[in-house]
N, C-alpha and C. Protein backbone atom coordinates (compact mmCIF):
# COMPACT_ATOMS: atom_id res chain seq x y z
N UNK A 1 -11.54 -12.96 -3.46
CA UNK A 1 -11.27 -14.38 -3.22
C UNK A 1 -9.83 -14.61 -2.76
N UNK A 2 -8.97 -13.56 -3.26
CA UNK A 2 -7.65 -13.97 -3.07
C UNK A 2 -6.81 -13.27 -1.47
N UNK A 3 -7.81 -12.39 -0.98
CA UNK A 3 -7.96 -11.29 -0.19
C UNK A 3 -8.02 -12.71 1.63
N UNK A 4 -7.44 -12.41 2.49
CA UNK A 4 -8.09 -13.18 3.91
C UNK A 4 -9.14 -12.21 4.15
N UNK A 5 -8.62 -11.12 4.55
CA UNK A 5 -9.75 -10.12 4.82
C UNK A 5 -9.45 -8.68 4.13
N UNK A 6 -10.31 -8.06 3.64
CA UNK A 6 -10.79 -6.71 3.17
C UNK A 6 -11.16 -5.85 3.45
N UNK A 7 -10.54 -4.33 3.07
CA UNK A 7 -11.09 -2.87 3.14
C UNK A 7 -11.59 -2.41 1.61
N UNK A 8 -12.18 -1.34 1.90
CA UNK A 8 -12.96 -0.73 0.59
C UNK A 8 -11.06 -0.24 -0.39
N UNK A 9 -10.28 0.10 0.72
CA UNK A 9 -8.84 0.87 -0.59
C UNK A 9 -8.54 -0.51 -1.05
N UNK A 10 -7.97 -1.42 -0.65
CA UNK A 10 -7.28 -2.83 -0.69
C UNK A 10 -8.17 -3.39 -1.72
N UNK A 11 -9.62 -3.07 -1.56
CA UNK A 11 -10.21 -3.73 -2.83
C UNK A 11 -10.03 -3.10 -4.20
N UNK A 12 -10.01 -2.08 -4.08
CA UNK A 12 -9.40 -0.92 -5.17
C UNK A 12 -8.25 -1.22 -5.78
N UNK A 13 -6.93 -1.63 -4.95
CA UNK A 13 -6.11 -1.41 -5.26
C UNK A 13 -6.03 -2.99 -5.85
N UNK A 14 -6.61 -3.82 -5.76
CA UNK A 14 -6.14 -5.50 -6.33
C UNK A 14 -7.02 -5.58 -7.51
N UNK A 15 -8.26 -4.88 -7.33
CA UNK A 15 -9.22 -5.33 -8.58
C UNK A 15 -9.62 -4.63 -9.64
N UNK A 16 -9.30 -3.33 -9.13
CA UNK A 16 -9.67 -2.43 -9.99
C UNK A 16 -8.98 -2.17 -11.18
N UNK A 17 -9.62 -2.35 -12.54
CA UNK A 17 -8.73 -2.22 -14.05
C UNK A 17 -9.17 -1.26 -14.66
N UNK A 18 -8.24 -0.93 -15.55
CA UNK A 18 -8.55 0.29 -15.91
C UNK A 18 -9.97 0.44 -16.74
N UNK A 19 -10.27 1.57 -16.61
CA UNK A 19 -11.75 1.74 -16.44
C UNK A 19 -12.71 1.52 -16.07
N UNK A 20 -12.73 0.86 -14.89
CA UNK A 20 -13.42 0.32 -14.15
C UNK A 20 -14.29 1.87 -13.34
N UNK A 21 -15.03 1.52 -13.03
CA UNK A 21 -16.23 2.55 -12.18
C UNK A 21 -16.92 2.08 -11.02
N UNK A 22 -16.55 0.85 -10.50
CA UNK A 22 -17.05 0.42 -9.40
C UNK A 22 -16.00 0.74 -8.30
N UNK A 23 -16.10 1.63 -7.23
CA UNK A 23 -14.95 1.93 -6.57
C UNK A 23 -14.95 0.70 -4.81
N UNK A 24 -14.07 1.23 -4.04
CA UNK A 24 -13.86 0.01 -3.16
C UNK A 24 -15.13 0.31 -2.13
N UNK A 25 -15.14 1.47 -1.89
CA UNK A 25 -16.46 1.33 -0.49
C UNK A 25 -18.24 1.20 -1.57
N UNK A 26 -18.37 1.56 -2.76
CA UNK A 26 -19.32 0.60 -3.49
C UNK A 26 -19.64 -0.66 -3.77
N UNK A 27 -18.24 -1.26 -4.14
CA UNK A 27 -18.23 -3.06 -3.96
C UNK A 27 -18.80 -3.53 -2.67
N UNK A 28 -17.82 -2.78 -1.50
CA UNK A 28 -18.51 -3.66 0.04
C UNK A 28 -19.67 -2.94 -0.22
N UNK A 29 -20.38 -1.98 -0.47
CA UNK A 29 -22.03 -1.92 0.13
C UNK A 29 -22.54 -2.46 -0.49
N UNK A 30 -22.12 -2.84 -2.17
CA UNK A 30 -23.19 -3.92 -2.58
C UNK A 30 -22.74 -5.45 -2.22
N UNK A 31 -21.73 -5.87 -1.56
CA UNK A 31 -21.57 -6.81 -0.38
C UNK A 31 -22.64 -7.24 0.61
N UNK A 32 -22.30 -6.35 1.25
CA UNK A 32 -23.33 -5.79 2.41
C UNK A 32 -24.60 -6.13 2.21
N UNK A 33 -25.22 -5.39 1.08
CA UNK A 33 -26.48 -5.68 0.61
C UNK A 33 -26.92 -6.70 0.39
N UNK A 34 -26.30 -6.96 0.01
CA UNK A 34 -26.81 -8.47 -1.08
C UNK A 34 -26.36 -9.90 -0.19
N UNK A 35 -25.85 -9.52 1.16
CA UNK A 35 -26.00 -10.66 2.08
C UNK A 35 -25.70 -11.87 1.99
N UNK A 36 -23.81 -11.33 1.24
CA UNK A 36 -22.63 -12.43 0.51
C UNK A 36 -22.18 -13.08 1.75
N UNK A 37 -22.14 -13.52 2.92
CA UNK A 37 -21.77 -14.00 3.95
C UNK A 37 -20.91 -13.24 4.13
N UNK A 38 -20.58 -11.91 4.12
CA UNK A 38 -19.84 -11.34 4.71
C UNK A 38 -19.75 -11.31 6.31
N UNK A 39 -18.43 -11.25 6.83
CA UNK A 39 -18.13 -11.41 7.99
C UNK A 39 -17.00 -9.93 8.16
N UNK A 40 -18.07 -9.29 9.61
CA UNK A 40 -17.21 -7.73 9.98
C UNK A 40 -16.21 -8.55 10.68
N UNK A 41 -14.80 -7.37 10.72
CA UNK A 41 -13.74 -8.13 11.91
C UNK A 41 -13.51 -6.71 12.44
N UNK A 42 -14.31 -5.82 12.43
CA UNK A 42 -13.73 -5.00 13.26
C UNK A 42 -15.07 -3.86 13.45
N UNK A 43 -15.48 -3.48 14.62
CA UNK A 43 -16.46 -2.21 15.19
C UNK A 43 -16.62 -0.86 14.38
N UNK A 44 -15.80 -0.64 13.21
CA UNK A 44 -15.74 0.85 12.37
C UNK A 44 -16.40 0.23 11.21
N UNK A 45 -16.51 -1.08 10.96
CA UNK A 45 -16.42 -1.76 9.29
C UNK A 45 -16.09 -1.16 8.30
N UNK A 46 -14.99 -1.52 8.65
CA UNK A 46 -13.51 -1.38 8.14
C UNK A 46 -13.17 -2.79 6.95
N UNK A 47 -12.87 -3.63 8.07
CA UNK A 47 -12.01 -4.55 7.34
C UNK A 47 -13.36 -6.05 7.42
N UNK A 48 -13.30 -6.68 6.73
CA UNK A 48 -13.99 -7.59 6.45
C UNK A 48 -13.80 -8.75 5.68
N UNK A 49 -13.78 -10.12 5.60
CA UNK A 49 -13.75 -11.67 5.27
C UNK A 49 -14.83 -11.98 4.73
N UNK A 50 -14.55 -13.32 4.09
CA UNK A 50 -15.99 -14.24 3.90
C UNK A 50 -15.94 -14.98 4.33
N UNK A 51 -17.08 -16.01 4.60
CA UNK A 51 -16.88 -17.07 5.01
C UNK A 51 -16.49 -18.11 4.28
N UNK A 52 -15.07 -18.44 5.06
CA UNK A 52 -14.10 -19.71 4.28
C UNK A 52 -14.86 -20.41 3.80
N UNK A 53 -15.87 -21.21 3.57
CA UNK A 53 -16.27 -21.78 2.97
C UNK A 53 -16.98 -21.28 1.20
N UNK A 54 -17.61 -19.83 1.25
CA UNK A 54 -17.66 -19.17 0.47
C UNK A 54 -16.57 -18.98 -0.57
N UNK A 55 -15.38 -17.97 0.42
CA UNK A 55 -14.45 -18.12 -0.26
C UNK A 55 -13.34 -19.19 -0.88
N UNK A 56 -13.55 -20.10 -0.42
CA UNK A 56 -13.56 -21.59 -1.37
C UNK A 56 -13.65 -21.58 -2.14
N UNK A 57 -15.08 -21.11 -2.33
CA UNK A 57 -16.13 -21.43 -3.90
C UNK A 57 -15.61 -20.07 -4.32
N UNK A 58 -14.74 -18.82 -4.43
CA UNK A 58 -14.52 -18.19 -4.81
C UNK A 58 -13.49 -18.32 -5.58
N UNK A 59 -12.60 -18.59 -4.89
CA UNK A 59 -11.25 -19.38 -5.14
C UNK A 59 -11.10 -19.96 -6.45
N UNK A 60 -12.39 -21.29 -6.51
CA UNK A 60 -12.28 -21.68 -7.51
C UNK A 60 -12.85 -21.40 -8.70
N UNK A 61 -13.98 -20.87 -8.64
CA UNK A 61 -14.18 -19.44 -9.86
C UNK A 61 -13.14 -18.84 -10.39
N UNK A 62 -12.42 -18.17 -9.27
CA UNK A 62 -11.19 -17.40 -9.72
C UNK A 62 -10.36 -18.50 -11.06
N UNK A 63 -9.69 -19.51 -10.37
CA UNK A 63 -9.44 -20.55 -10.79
C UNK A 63 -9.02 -20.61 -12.22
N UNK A 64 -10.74 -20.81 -12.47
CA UNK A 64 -11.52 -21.15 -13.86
C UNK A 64 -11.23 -19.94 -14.67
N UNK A 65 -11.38 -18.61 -14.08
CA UNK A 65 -11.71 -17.27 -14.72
C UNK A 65 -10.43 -16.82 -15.09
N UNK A 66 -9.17 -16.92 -14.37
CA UNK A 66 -7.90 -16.30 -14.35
C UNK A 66 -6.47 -17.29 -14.59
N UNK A 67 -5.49 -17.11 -15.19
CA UNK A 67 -4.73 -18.12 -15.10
C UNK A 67 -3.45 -17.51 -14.05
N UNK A 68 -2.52 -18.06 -14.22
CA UNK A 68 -1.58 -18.25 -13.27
C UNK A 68 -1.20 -16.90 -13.36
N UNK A 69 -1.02 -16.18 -13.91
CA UNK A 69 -0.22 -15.18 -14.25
C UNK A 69 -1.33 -13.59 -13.87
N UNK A 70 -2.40 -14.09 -14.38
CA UNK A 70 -3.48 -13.16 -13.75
C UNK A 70 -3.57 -12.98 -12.23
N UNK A 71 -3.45 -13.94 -11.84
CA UNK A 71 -3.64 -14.36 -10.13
C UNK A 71 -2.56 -13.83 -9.05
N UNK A 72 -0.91 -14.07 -10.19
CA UNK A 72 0.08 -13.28 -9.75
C UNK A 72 -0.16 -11.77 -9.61
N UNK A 73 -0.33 -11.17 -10.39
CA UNK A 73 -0.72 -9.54 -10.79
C UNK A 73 -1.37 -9.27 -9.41
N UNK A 74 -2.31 -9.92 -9.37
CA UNK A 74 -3.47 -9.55 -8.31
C UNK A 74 -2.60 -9.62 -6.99
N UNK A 75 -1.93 -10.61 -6.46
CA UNK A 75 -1.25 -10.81 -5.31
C UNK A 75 -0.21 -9.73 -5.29
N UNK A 76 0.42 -9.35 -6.62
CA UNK A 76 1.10 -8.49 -6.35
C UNK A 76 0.52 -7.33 -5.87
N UNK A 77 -0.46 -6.64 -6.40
CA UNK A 77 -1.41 -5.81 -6.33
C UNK A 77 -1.39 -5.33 -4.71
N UNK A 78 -1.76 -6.59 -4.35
CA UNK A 78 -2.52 -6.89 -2.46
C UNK A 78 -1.13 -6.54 -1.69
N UNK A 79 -0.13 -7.45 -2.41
CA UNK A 79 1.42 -6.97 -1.71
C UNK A 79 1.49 -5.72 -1.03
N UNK A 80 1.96 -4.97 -2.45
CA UNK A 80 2.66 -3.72 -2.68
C UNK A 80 1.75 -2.55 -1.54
N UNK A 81 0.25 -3.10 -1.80
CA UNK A 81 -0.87 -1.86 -1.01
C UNK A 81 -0.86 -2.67 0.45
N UNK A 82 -0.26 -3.85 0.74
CA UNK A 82 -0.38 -4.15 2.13
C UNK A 82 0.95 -3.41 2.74
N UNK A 83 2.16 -3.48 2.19
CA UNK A 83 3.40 -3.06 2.44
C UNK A 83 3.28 -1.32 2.54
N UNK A 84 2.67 -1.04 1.73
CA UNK A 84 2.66 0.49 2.01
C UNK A 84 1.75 0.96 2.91
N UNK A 85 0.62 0.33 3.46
CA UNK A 85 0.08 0.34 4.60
C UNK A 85 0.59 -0.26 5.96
N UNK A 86 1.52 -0.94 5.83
CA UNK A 86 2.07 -1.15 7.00
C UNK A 86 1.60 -2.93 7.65
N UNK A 87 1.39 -3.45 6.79
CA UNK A 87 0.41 -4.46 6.53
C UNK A 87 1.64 -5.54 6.20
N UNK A 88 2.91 -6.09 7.09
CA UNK A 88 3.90 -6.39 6.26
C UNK A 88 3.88 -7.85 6.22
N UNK A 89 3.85 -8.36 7.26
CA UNK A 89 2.96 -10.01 6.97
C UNK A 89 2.37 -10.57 6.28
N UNK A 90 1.34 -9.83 5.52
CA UNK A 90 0.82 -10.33 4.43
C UNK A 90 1.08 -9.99 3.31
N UNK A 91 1.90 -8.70 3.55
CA UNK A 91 2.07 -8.56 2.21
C UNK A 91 3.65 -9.32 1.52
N UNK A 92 3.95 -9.97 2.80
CA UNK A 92 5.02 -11.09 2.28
C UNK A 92 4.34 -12.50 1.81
N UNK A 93 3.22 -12.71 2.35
CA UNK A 93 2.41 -13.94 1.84
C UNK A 93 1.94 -13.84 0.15
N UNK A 94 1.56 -12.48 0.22
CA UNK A 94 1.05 -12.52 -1.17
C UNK A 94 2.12 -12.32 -1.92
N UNK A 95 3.39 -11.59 -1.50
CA UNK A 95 4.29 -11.46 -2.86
C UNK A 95 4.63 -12.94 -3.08
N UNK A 96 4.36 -13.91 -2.05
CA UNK A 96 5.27 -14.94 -2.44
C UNK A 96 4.15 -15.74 -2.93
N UNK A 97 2.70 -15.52 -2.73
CA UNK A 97 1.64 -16.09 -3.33
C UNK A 97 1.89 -15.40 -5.32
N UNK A 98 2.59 -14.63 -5.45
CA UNK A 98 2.82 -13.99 -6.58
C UNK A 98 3.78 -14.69 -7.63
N UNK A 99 4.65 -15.71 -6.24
CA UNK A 99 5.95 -16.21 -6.88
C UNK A 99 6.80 -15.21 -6.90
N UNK A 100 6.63 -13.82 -6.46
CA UNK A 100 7.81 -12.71 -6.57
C UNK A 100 8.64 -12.76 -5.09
N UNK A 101 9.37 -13.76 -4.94
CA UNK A 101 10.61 -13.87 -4.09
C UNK A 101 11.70 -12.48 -3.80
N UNK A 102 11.35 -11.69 -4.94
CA UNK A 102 12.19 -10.74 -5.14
C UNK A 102 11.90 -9.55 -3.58
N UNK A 103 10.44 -9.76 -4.02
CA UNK A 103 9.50 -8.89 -3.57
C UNK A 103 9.80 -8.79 -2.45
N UNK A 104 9.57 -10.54 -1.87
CA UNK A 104 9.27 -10.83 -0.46
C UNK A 104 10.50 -10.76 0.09
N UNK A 105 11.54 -11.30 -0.44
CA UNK A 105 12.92 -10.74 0.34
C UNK A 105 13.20 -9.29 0.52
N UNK A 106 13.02 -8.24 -0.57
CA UNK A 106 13.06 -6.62 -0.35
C UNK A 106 12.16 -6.26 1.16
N UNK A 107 10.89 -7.10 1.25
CA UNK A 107 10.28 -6.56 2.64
C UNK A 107 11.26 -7.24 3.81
N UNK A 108 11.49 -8.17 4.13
CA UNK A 108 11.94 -8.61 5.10
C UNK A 108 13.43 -7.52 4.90
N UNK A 109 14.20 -7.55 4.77
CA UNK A 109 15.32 -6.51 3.96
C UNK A 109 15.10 -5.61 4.69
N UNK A 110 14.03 -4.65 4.34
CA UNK A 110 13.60 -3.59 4.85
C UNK A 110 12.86 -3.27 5.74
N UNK A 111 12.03 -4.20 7.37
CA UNK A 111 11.64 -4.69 7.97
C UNK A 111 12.14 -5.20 9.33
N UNK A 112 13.45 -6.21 8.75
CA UNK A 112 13.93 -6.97 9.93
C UNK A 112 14.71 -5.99 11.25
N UNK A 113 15.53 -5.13 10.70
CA UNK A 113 16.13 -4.43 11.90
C UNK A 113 15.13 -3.49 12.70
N UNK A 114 14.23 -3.21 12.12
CA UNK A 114 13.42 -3.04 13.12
C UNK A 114 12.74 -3.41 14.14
N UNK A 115 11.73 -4.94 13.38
CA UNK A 115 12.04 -5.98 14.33
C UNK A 115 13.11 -6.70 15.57
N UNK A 116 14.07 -6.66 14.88
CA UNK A 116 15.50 -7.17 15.90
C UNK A 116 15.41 -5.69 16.96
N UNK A 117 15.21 -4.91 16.36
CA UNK A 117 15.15 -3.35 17.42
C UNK A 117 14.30 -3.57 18.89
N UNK A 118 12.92 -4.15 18.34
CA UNK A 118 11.77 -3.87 18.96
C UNK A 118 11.97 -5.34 20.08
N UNK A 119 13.15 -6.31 19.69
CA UNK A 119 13.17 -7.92 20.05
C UNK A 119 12.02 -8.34 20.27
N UNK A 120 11.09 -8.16 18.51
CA UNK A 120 10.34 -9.26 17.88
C UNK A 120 11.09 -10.11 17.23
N UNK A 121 11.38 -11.04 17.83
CA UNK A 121 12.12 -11.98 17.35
C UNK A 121 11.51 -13.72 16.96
N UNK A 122 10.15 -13.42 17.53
CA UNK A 122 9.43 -14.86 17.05
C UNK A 122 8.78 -14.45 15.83
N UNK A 123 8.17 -13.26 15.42
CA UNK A 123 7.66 -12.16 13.92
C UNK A 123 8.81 -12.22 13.25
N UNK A 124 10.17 -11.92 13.05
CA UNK A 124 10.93 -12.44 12.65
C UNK A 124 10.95 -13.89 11.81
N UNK A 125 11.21 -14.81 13.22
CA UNK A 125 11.36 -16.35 12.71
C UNK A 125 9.78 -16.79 11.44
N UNK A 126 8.75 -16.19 12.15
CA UNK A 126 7.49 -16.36 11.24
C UNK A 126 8.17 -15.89 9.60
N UNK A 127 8.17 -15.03 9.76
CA UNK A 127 9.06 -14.13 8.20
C UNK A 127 9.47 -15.46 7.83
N UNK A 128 10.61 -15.89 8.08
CA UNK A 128 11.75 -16.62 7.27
C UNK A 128 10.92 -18.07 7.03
N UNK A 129 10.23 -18.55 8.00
CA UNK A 129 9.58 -19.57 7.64
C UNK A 129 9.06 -19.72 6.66
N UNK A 130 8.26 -18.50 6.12
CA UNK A 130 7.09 -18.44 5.22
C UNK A 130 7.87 -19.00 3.62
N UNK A 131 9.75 -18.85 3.99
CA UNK A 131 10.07 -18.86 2.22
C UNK A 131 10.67 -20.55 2.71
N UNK A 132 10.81 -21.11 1.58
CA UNK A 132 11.51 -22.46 1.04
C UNK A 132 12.76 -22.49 1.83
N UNK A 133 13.67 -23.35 2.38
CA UNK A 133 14.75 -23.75 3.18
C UNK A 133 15.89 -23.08 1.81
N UNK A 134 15.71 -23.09 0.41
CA UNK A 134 16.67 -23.27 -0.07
C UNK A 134 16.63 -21.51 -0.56
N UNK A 135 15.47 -21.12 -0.39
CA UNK A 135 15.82 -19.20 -0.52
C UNK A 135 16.66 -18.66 0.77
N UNK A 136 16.51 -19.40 1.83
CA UNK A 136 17.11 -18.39 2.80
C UNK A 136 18.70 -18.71 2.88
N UNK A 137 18.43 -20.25 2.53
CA UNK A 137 20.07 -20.62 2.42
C UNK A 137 20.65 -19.56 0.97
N UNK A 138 20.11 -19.13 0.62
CA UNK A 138 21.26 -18.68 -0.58
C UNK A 138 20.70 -17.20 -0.95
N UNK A 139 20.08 -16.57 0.01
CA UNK A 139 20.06 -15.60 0.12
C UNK A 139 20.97 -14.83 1.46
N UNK A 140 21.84 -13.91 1.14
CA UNK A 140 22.69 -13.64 1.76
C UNK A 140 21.69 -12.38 3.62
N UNK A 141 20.95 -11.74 2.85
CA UNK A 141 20.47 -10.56 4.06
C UNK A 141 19.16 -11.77 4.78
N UNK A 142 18.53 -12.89 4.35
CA UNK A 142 17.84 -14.12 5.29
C UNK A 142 18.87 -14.90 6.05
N UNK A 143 19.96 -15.00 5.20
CA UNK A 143 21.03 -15.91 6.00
C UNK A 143 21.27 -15.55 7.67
N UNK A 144 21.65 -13.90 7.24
CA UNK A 144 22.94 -13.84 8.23
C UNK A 144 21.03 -13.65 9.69
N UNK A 145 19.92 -13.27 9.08
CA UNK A 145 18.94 -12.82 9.84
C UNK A 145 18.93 -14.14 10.39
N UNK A 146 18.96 -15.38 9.61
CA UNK A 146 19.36 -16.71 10.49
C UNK A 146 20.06 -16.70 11.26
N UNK A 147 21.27 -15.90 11.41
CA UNK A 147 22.28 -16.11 12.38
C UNK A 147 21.78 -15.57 13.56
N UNK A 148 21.30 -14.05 13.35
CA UNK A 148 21.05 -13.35 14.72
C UNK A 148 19.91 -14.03 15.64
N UNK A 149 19.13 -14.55 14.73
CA UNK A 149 18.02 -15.75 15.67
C UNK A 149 18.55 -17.10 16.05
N UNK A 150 19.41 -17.50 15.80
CA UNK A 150 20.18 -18.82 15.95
C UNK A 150 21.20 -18.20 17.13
N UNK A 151 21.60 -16.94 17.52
CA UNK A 151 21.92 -16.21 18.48
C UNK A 151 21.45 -16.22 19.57
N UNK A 152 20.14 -15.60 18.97
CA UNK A 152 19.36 -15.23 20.25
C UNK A 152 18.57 -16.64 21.01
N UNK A 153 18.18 -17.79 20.00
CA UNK A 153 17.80 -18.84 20.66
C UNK A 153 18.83 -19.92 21.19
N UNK A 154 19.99 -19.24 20.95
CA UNK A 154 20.97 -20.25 21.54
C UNK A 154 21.63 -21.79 20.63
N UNK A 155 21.24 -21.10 19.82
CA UNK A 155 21.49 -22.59 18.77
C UNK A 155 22.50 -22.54 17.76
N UNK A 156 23.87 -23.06 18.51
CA UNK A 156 25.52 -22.66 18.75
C UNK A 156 25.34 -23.14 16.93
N UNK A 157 24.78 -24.52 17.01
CA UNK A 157 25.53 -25.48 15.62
C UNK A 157 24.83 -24.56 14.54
N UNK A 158 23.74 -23.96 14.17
CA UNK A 158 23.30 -23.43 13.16
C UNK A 158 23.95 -22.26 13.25
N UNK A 159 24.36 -21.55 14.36
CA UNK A 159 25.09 -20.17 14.15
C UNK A 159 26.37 -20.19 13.21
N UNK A 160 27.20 -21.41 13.64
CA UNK A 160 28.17 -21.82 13.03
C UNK A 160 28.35 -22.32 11.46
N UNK A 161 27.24 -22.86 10.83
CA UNK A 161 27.06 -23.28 9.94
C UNK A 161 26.46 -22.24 8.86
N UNK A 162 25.38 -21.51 9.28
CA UNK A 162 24.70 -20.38 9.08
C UNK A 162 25.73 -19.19 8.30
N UNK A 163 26.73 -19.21 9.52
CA UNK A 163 27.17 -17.84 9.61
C UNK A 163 28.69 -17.94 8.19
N UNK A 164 28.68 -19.43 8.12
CA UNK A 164 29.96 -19.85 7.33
C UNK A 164 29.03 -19.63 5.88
N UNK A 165 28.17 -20.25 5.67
CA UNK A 165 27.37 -20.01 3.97
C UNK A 165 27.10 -18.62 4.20
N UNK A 166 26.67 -17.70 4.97
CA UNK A 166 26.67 -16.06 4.54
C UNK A 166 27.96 -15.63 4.11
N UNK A 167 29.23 -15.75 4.53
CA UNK A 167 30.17 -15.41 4.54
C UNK A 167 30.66 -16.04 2.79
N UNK A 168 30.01 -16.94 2.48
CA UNK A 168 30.16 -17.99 0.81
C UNK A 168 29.55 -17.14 -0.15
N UNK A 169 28.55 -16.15 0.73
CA UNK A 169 27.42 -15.99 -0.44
C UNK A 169 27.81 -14.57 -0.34
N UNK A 170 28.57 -13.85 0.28
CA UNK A 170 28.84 -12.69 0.34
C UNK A 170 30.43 -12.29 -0.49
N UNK A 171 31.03 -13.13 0.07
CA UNK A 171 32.43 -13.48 -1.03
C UNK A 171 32.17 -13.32 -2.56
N UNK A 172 31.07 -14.07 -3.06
CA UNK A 172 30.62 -14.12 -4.34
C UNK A 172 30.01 -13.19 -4.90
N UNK A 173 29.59 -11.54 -3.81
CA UNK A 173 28.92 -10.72 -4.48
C UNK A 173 30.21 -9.70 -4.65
N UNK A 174 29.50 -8.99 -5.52
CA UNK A 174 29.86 -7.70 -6.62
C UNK A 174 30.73 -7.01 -4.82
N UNK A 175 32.05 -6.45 -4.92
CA UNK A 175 32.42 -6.07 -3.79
C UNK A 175 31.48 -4.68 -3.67
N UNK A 176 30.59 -3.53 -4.50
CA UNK A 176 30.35 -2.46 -4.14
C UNK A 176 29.14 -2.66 -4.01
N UNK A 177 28.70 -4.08 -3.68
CA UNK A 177 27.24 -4.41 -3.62
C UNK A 177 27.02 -3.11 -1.94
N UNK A 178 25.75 -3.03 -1.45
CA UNK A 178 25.57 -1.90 -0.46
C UNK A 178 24.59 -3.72 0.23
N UNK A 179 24.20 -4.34 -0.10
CA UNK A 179 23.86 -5.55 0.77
C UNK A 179 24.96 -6.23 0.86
N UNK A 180 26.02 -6.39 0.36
CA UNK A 180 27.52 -7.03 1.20
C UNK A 180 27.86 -6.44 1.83
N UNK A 181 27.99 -5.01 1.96
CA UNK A 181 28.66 -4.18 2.66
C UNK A 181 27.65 -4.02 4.36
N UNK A 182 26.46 -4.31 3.92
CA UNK A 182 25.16 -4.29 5.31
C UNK A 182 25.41 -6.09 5.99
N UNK A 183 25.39 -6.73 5.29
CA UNK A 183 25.95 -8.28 6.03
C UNK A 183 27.55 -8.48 6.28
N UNK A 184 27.99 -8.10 5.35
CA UNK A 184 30.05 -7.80 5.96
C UNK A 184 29.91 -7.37 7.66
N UNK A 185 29.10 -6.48 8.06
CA UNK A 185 29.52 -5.92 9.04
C UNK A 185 28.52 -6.75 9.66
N UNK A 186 27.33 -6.74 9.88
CA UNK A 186 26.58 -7.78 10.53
C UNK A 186 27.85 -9.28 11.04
N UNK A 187 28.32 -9.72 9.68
CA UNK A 187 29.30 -10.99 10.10
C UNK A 187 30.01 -10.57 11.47
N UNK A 188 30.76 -9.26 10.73
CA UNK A 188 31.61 -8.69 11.79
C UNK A 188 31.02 -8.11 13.19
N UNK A 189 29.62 -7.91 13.38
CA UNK A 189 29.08 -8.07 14.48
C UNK A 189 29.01 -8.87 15.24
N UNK A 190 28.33 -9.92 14.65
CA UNK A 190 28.36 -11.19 15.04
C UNK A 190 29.56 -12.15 15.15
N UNK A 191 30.72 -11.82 14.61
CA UNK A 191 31.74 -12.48 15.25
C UNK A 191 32.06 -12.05 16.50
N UNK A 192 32.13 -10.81 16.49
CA UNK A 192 32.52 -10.25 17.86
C UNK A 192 31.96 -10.46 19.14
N UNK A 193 30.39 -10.65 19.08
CA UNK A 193 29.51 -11.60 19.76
C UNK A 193 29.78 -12.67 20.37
N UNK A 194 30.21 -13.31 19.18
CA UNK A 194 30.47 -15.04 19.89
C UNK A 194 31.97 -15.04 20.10
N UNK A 195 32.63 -13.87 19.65
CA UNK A 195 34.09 -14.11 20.35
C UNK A 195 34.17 -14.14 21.83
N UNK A 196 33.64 -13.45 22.30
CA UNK A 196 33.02 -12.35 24.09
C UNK A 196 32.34 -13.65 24.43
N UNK A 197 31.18 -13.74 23.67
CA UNK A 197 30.54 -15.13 24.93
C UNK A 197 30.56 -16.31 24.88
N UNK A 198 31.89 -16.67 23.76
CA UNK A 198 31.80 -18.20 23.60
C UNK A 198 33.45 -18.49 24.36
């Protein structure tokens, strides 16, 4: 229920408790079978959905069955096995469906320069959207990732503003922090940037 779409490991890895004996490619065939509105999304059947409307009514079962904290576990669950599959989009939705901010900032963290590498830079902006205005402001490695997109789209006044609260929030860390020392120089990249083309 908590899943957009599903594989037989991914189901394993969110639902399965200990001692459990129902494994992930058993669940989908008795899926399958039993003619849950499952919906294929891919020619190997592989990965697979329900129909939103189903999963609605799943949702709220869940709901009823699990409390807040159960529901977290599970998202974390979906995270951690989307992130290690390479799955990093969602598995920022669910850490933050988890409430683990921690989480979801460590992926982007570990993520973005690659992105900036590849100049995915609208996958990027998606990232930062997904958290609250007031995590990225006061998170120092979202900040300055604000800057380099406020760079690249040309958008002088947020570079400026942006680039002054990283520089607030970096001042204030531990000096042998190894993420001050990765945005220190980013600043110092990026000054040098707008020294040259401004």
């Amino acid at each position: 229920a908590l899943l957009d779409r599903f594989c037989a490991p991914l189901c394993e890895a969110v639902c399965q408790e200990e001692g459990e004996t129902l494994t992930g490619p058993a669940f989908l065939n008795w899926l399958q079978t039993s003619n849950l509105l499952l919906i294929r999304l891919d020619d190997r059947g592989e990965w697979f959905r329900f129909h939103h409307l189903f999963q609605k009514h799943l949702q709220t079962q869940l709901e009823r069955q699990l409390d807040d904290e159960g529901r977290a576990a599970h998202h974390q669950r979906a995270s951690r096995w989307l992130a290690q599959n390479g799955w990093i989009d969602e598995a920022i939705q669910h850490a933050l469906a988890a409430g683990d901010t921690v989480m979801a900032v460590g992926l982007v963290a570990q993520h973005r320069h690659r992105l900036m590498n590849e100049d995915r830079w609208n996958q990027l902006e998606k990232w930062l959207r997904l958290f609250p205005d007031e995590v990225v402001t006061n998170d120092p490695t979202l900040s300055i990732t604000e800057v380099h997109l406020a760079f690249i789209r040309g958008r002088n006044a947020v570079i400026l503003s942006s680039r002054e609260q990283v520089k607030r929030l970096v001042a204030a860390m531990p000096v042998e922090s190894s993420v001050a020392a990765e945005v220190r120089a980013e600043i110092a990249l990026t000054d040098a940037i707008i020294g040259i083309s401004m």
